[in-house]
Protein backbone atom coordinates (compact mmCIF):
# COMPACT_ATOMS: atom_id res chain seq x y z
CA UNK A 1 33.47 -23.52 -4.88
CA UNK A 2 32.10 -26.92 -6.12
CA UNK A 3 28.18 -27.39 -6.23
CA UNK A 4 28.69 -30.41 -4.54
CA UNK A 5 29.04 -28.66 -1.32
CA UNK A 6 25.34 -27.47 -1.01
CA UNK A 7 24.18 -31.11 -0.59
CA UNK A 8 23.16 -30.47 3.34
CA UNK A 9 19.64 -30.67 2.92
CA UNK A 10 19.12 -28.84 6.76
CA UNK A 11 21.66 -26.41 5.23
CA UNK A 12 19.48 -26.08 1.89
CA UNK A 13 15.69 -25.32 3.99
CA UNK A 14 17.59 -22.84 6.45
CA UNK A 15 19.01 -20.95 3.39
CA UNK A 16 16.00 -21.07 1.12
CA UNK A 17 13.23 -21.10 4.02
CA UNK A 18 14.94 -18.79 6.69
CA UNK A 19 16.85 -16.14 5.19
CA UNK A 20 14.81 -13.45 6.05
CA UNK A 21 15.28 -14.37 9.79
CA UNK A 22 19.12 -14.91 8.90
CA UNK A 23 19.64 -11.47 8.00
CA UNK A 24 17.61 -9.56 10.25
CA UNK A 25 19.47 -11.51 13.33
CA UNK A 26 22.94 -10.36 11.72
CA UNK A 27 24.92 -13.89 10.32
CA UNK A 28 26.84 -12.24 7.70
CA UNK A 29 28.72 -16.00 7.57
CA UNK A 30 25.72 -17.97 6.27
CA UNK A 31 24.05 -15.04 4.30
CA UNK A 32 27.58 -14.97 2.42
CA UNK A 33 27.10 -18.83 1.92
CA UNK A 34 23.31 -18.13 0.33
CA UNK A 35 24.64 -15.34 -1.68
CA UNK A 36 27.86 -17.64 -3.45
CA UNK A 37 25.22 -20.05 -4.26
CA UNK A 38 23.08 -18.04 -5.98
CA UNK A 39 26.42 -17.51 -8.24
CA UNK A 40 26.00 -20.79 -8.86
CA UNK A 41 23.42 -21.35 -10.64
CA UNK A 42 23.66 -23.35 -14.03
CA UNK A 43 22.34 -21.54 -17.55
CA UNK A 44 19.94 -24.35 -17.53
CA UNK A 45 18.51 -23.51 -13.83
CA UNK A 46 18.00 -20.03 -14.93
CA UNK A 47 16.37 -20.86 -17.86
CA UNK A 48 13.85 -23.12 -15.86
CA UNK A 49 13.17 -20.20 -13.62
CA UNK A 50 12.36 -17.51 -16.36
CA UNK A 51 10.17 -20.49 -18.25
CA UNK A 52 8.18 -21.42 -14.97
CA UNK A 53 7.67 -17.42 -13.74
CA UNK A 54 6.45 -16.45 -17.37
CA UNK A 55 3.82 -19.58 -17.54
CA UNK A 56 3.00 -18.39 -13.88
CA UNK A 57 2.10 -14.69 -15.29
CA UNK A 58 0.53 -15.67 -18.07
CA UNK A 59 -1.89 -18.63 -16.34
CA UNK A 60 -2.69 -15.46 -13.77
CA UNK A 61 -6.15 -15.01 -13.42
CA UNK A 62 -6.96 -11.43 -15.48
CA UNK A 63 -9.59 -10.64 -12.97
CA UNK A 64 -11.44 -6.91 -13.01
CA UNK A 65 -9.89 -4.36 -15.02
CA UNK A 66 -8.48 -1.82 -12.21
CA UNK A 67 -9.32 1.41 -12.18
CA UNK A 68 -5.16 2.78 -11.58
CA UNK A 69 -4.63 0.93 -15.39
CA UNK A 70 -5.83 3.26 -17.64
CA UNK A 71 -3.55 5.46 -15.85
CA UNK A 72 -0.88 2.86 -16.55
CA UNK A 73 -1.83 2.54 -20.02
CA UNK A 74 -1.48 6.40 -20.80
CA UNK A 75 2.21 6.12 -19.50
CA UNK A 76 2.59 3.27 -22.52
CA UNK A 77 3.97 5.45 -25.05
CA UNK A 78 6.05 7.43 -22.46
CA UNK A 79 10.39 6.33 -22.37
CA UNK A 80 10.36 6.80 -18.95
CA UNK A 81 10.49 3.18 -16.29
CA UNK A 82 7.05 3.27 -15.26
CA UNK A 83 7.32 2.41 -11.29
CA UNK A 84 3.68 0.31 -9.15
CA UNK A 85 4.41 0.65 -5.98
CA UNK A 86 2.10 0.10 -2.96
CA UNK A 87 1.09 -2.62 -0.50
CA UNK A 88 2.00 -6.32 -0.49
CA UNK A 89 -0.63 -8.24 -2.56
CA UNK A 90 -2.67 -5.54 -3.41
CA UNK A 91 -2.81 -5.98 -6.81
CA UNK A 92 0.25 -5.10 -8.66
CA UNK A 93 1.17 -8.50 -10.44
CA UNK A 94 -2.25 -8.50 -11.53
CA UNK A 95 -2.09 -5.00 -12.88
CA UNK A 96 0.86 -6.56 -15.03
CA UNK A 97 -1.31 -9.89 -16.03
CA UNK A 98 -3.73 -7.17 -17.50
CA UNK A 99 -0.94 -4.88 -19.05
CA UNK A 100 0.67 -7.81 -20.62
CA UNK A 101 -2.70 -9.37 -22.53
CA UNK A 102 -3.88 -6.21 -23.62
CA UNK A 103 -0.62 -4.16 -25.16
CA UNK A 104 2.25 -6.81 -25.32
CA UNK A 105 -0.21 -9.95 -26.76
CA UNK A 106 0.98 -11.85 -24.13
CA UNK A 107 4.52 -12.50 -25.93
CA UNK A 108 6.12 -9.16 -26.77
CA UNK A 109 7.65 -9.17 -23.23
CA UNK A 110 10.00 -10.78 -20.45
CA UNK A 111 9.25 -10.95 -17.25
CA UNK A 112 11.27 -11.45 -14.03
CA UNK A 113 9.89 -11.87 -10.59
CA UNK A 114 12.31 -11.32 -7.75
CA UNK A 115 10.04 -12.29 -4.74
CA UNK A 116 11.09 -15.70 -6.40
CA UNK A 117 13.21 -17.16 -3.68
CA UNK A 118 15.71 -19.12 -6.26
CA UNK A 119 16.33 -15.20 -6.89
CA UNK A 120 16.08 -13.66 -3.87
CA UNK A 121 19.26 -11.34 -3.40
CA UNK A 122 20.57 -12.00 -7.30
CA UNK A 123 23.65 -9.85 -7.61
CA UNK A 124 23.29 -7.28 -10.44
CA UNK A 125 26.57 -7.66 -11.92
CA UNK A 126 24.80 -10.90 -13.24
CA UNK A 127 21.62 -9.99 -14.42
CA UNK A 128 23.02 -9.83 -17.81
CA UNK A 129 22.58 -13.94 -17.15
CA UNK A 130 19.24 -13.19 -17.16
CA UNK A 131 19.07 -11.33 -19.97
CA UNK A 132 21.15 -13.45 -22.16
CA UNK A 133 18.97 -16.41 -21.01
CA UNK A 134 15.48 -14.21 -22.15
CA UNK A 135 16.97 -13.88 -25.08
CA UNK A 136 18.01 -17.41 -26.06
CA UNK A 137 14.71 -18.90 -25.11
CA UNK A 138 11.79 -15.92 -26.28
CA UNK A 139 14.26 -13.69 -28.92
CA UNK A 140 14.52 -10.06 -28.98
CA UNK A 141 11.97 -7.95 -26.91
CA UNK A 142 11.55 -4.49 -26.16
CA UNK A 143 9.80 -4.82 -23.00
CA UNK A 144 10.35 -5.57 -18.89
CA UNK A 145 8.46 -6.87 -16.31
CA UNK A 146 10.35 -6.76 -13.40
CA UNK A 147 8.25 -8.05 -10.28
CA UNK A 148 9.34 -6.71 -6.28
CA UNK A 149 12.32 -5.43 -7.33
CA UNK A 150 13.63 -4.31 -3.90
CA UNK A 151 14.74 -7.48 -3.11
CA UNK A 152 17.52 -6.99 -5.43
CA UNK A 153 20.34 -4.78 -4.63
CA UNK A 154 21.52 -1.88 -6.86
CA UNK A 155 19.02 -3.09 -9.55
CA UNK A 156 18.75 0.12 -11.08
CA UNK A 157 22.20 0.05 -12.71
CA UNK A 158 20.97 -2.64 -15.08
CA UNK A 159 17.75 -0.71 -15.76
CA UNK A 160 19.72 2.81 -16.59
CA UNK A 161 21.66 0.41 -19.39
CA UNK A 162 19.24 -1.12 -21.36
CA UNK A 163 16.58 2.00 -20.40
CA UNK A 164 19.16 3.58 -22.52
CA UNK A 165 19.74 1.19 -25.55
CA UNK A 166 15.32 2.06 -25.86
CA UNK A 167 14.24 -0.82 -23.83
CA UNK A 168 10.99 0.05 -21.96
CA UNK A 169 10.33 -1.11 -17.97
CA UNK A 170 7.52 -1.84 -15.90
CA UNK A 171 8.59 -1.75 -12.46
CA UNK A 172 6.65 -3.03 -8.93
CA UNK A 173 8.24 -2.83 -5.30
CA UNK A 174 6.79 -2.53 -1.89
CA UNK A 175 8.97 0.08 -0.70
CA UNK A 176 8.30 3.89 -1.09
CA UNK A 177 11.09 4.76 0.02
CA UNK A 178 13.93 2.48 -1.35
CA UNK A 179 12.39 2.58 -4.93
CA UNK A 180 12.36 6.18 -4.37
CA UNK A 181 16.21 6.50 -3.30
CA UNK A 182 17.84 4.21 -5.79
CA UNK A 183 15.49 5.04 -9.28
CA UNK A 184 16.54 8.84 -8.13
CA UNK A 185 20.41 7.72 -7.97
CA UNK A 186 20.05 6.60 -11.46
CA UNK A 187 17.12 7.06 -13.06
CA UNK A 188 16.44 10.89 -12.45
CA UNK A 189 13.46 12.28 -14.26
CA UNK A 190 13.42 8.69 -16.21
CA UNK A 191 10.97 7.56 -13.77
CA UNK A 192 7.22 7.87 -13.26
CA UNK A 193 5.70 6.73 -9.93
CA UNK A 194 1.89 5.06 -9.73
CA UNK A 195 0.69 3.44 -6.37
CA UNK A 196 -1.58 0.73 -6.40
CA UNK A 197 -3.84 0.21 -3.63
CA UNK A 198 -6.25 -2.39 -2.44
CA UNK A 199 -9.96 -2.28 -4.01
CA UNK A 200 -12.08 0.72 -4.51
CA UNK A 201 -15.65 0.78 -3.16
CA UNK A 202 -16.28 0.76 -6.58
CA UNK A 203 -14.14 -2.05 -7.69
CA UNK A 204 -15.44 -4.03 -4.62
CA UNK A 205 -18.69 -4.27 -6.03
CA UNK A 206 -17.24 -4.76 -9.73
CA UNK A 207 -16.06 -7.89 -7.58
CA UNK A 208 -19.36 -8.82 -6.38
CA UNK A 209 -21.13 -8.26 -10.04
CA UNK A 210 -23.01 -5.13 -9.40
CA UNK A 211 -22.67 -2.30 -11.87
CA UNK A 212 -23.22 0.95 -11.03
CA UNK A 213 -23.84 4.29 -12.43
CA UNK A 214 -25.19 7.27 -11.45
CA UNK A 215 -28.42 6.49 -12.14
CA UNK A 216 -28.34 2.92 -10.15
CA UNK A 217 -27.84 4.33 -6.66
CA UNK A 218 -30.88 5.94 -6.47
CA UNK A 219 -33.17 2.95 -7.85
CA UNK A 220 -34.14 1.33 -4.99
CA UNK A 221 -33.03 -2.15 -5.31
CA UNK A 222 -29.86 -1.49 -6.32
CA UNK A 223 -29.95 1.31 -3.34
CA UNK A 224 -30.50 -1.68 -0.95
CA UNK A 225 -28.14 -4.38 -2.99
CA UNK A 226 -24.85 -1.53 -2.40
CA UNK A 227 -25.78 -0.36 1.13
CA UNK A 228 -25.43 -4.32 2.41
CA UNK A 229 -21.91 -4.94 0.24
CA UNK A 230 -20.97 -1.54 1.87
CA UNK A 231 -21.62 -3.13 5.11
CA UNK A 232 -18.81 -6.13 3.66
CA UNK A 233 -16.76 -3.47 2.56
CA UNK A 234 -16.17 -1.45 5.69
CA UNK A 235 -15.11 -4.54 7.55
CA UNK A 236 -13.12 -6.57 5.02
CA UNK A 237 -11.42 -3.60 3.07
CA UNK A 238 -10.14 -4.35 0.03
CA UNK A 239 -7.43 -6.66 -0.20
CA UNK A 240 -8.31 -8.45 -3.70
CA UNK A 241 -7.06 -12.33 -2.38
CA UNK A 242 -8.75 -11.51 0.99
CA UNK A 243 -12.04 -10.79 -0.72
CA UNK A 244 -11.82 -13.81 -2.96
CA UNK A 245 -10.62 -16.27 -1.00
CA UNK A 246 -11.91 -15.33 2.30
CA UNK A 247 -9.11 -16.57 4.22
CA UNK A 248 -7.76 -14.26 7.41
CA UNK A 249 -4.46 -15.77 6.73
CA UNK A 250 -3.53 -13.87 3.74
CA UNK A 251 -3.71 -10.68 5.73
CA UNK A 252 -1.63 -11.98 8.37
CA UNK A 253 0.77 -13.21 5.90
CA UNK A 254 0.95 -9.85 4.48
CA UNK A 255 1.51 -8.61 7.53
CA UNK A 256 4.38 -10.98 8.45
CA UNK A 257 6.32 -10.46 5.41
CA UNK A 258 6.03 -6.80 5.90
CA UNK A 259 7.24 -6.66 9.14
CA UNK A 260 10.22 -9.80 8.55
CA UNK A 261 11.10 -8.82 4.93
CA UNK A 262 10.02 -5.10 4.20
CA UNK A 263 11.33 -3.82 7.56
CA UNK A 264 13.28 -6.06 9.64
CA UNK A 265 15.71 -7.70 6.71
CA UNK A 266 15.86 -4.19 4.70
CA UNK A 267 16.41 -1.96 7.32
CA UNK A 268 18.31 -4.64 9.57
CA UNK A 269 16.51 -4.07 12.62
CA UNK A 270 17.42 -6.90 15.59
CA UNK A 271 14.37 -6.82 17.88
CA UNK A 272 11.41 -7.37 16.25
CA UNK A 273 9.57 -8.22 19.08
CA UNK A 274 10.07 -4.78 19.90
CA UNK A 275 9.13 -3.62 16.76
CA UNK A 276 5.75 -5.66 17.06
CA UNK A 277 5.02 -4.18 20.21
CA UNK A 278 5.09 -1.38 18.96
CA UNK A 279 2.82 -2.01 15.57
CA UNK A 280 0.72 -3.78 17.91
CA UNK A 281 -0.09 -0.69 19.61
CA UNK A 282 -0.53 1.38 17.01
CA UNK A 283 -2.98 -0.91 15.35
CA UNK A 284 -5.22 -1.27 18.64
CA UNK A 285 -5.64 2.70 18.46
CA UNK A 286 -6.04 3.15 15.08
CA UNK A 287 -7.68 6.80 14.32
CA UNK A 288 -6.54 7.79 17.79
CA UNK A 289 -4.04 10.57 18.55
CA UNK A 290 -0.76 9.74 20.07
CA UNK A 291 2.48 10.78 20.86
CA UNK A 292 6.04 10.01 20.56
CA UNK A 293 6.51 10.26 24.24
CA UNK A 294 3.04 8.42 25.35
CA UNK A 295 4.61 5.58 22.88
CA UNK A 296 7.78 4.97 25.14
CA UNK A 297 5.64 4.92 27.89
CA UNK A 298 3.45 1.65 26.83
CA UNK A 299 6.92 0.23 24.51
CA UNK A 300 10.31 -1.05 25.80
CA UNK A 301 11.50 1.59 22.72
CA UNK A 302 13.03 4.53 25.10
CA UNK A 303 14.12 6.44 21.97
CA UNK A 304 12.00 9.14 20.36
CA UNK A 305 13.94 8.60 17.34
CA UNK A 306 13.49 4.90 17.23
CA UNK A 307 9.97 5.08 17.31
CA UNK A 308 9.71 7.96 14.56
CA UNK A 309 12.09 5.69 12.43
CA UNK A 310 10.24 2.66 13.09
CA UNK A 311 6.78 4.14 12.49
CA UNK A 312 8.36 5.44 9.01
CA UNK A 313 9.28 2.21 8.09
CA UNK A 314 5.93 0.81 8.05
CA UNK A 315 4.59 3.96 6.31
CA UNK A 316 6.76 3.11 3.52
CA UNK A 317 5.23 -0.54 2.91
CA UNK A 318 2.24 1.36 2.37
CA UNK A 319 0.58 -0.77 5.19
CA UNK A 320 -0.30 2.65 7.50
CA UNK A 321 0.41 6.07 7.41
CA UNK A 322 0.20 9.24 10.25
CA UNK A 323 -1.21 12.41 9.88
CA UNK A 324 -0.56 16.09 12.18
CA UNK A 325 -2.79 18.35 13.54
CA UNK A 326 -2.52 21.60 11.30
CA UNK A 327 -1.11 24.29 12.60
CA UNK A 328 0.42 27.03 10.62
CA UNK A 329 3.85 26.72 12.46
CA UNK A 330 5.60 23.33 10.88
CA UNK A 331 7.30 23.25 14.20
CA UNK A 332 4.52 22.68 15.87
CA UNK A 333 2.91 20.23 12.96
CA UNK A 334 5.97 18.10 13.88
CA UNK A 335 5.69 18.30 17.77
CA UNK A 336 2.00 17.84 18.06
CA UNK A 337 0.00 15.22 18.66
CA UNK A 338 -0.60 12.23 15.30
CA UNK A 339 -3.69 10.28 14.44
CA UNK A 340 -2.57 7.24 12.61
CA UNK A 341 -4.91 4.96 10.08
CA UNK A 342 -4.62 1.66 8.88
CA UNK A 343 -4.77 1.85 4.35
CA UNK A 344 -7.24 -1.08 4.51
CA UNK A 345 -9.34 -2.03 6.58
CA UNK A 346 -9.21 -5.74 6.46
CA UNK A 347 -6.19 -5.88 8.42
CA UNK A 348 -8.28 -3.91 11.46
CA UNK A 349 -10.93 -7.15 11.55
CA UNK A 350 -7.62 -9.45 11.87
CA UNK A 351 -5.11 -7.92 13.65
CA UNK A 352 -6.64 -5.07 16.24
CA UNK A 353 -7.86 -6.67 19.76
CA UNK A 354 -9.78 -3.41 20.37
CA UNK A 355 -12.90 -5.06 21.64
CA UNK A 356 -15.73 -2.95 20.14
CA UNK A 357 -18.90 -2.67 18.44
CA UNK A 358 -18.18 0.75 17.47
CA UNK A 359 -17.97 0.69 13.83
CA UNK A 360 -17.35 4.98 14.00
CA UNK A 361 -13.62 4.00 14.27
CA UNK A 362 -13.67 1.94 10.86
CA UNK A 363 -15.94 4.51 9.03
CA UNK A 364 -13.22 7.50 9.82
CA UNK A 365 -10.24 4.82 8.57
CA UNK A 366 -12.36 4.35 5.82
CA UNK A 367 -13.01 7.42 5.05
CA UNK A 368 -9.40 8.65 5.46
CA UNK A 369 -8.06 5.74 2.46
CA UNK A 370 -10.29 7.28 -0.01
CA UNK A 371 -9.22 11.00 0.63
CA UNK A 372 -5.42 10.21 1.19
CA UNK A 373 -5.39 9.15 -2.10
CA UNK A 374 -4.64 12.58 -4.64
CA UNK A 375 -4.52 15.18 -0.56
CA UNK A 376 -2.31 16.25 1.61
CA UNK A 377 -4.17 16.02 5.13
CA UNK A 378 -4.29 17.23 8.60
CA UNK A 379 -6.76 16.85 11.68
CA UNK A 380 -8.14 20.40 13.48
CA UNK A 381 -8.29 20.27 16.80
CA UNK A 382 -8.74 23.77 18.68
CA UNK A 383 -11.83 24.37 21.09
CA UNK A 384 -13.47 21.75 19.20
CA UNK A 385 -11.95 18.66 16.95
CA UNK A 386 -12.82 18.21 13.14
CA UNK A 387 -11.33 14.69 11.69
CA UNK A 388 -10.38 15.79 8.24
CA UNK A 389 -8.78 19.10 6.48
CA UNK A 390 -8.01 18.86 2.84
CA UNK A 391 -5.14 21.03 2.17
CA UNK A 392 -4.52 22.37 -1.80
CA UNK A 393 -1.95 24.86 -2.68
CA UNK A 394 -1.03 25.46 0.93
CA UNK A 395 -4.64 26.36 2.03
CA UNK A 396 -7.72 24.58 3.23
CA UNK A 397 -10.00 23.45 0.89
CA UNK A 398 -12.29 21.37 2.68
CA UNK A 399 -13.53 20.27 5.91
CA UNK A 400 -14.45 16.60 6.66
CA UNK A 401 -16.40 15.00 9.83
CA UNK A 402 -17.18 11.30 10.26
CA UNK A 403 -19.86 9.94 12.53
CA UNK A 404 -21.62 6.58 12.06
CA UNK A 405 -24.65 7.77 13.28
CA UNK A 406 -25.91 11.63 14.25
CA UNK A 407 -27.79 11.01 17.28
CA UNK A 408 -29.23 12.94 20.19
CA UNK A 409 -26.12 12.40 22.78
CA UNK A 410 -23.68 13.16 19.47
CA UNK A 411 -25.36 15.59 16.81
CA UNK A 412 -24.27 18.88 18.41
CA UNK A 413 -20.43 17.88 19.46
CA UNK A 414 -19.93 16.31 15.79
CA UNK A 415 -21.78 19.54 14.09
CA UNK A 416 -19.78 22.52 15.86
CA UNK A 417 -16.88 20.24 15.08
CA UNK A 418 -17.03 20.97 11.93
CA UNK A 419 -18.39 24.51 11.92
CA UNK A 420 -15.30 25.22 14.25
CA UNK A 421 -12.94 24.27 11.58
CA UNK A 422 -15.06 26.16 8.64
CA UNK A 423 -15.21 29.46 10.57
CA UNK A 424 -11.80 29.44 11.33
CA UNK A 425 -10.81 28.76 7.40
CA UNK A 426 -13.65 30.98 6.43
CA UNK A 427 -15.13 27.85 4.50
CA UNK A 428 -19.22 28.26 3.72
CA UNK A 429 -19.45 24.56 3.05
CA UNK A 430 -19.09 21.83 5.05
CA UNK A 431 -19.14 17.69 4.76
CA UNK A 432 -20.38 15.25 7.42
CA UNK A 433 -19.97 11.65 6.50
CA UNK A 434 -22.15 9.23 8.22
CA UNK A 435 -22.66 5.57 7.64
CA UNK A 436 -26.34 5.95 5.85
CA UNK A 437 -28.05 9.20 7.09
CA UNK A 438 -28.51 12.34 4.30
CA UNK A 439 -29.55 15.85 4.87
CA UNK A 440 -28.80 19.44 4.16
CA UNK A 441 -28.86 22.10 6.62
CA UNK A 442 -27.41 25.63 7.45
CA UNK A 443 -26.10 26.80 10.46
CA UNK A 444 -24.92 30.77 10.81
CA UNK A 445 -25.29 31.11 7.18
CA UNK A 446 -23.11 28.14 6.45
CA UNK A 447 -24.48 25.11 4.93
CA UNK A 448 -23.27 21.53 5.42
CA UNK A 449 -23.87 18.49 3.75
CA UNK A 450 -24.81 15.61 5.53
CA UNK A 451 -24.17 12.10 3.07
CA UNK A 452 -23.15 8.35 3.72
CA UNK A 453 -20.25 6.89 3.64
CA UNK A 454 -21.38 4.55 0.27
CA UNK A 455 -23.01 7.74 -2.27
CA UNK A 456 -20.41 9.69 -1.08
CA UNK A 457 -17.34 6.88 -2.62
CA UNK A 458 -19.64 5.78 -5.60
CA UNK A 459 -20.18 9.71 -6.33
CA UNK A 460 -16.61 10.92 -6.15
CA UNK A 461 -15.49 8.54 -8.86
């Protein structure tokens, strides 16, 4: 097959600009076509794709040192293929602009990044192109960067190969799941998994130029200075190009490739209009419970098991995730009712049409990102309903209740909430989050602490 025959320019935009739309809709013909001209490519083309992605890393803005990289830095030394996963643009190439200037002196290392579209679906029985071509321009390194490497296929053979001649491998994807399955195929026990997730409160304000220690949130003007970014915070979330930029469409771009190339091309799903119905929905009732069955009832989706699989395939982008009411029987974990959250809440502001000024609803999502983060958790519901349960070692630990504000109409419901849940797990503490009130009081010799929302994430770091 001669180059000559890829001249077509309408050809050339459908395959380079619409291939995610070509395989999700099923044309095996024309995906074969992209996928014999990616053979094609010259030594020389390859080469000026590896030159332009590393003067693309290396002019990468540095920005704030994250707080998941000294974590990344202590796996260094380690053998093992050290694996970022987590949201679309959340941070992960930037993670490897700051691993790469401060261990590899921005030289001792190649990097590859596969959400490249001139790369997009490069078969692994050539990637030894690749290397050859590192090699012949930059000499002999040591060290990987591979960037969003789900989009290659059976990528993981060529890691196990040169994993085991001593080469070392920094890995990011934006699948749980897939980088899970095929690093386990091949990689078992050579692998060590780190998420990365959107900004911290803390890192938000790092951001913004304000320092903080303990000390600073209780000096007044700082006090005030944190409590209005806070206010930011819990509506923008913590996307890092969101918060620079301030432009809604980089969340909804986010969002579209998650749905068209995360879930739709990967797991070759036809209808995704029915599959945005469905997100849709979910979205608009963040932090509410629902049910499989109430979910065919406002869908076209008339399969239980569609809708689980469907709602697992966004968990795995890292873009939402569900929780169960506890219940000692797993049975019944798996047939009750879900809550589901959003992990950030930036995508709330731009893609929920829930028309409210309640910002309770945000507060609890909030809330829920910053404990999902190193728990396993569960909402109580029994005579009363408690938001949070923090399970350790196959017990409750804790007890969490969100409320923007106590009030009159609200104080008692939210309070007996709680103490509900910390009688029945014989807990003598309790926490109440709440967007800026504070307060300690006992109730039946149990004593719960009442904090906002800001101390509380500044104070758990």
């Amino acid at each position: 097959m001669r180059r000559g025959r890829f001249k077509n320019k309408y050809i050339m935009f459908i395959i380079n600009e619409q291939k995610d739309a070509i395989l999700c809709n099923g044309n095996e013909k024309l995906y074969k076509f992209y996928f014999c001209y990616m053979f094609m490519l010259s030594e020389s083309e390859i080469k000026e794709i590896l030159i332009r992605q590393k003067e693309v890393i290396l002019n990468k803005e540095y920005g704030i040192e994250r707080t998941v990289l000294r974590e990344v830095e202590s796996k260094i030394k380690l053998p093992h293929v050290v694996v970022l996963t987590g949201l679309r643009r959340s941070g992960k190439s930037t993670l490897l602009r700051q691993l790469i200037k401060k261990h590899y002196n921005d030289e001792d290392f190649y990097y590859l990044n596969f959400e490249d579209e001139r790369l997009f679906n490069f078969p692994a029985s050539e990637f030894n192109r690749l290397y050859e071509a590192l090699v012949s321009l930059y000499g002999k390194k040591k060290t990987f960067f591979l960037d969003e490497i789900q989009n290659i296929t059976n990528f993981e053979t060529f890691v196990r190969r040169l994993y085991e001649e001593g080469f070392k491998f920094f890995i990011t994807g934006s699948s749980a799941t897939l980088l899970s399955r095929e690093l386990g195929t091949k990689l078992t026990g050579r692998h060590v998994d780190i998420v990365v997730r959107p900004f911290s409160f803390l890192e938000f304000l790092k951001l913004k130029g304000v320092e903080v220690n303990q000390e600073s949130i209780y000096k007044t003007e700082t006090k005030i200075k944190i409590k209005k970014y806070f206010e930011g915070y819990l509506i923008k979330g913590g996307m890092p190009e969101y918060l620079i930029y301030n432009d809604s469409e980089l969340l909804t771009r986010v969002y579209e490739d998650t749905i068209i190339k995360d879930i739709a091309v990967r797991h070759k799903v036809n209808n995704v209009i029915v599959l945005r119905q469905l997100y849709s929905y979910l979205i608009n009732n963040f932090s509410n419970k629902f049910s499989y069955n109430s979910i065919k009832k406002v869908t076209n989706i008339k399969s239980v098991n569609t809708i689980k699989k469907f709602i697992s395939y966004l968990e795995e982008t890292y873009l939402a995730k569900t929780i169960n009411k506890f219940d000692y029987s797993y049975k019944k974990q798996i047939i009750n009712d879900k809550k589901f959250y959003i992990l950030d809440n930036g995508f709330i502001e731009i893609l929920s049409k829930k028309i409210t000024k309640d910002h309770g609803w945000l507060l609890e999502n909030l809330v829920f990102n910053c404990l999902n983060k190193d728990n396993e958790i569960f909402y109580y519901s029994d005579k009363k309903e408690c938001d949070f349960l923090i399970i350790k070692n196959k017990s409750v630990k804790q007890t969490i209740q969100v409320c923007y504000e106590l009030n009159e109409e609200n104080r008692e419901r939210e309070i007996e909430g709680l103490t509900d849940a910390m009688e029945k797990f014989k807990l003598k503490k309790g926490l109440l989050l709440t967007n800026s009130q504070e307060e300690d009081i006992k109730i039946k010799g149990k004593k719960i602490h009442i904090r906002p929302v800001w101390k509380w994430l500044l104070q758990e770091k």
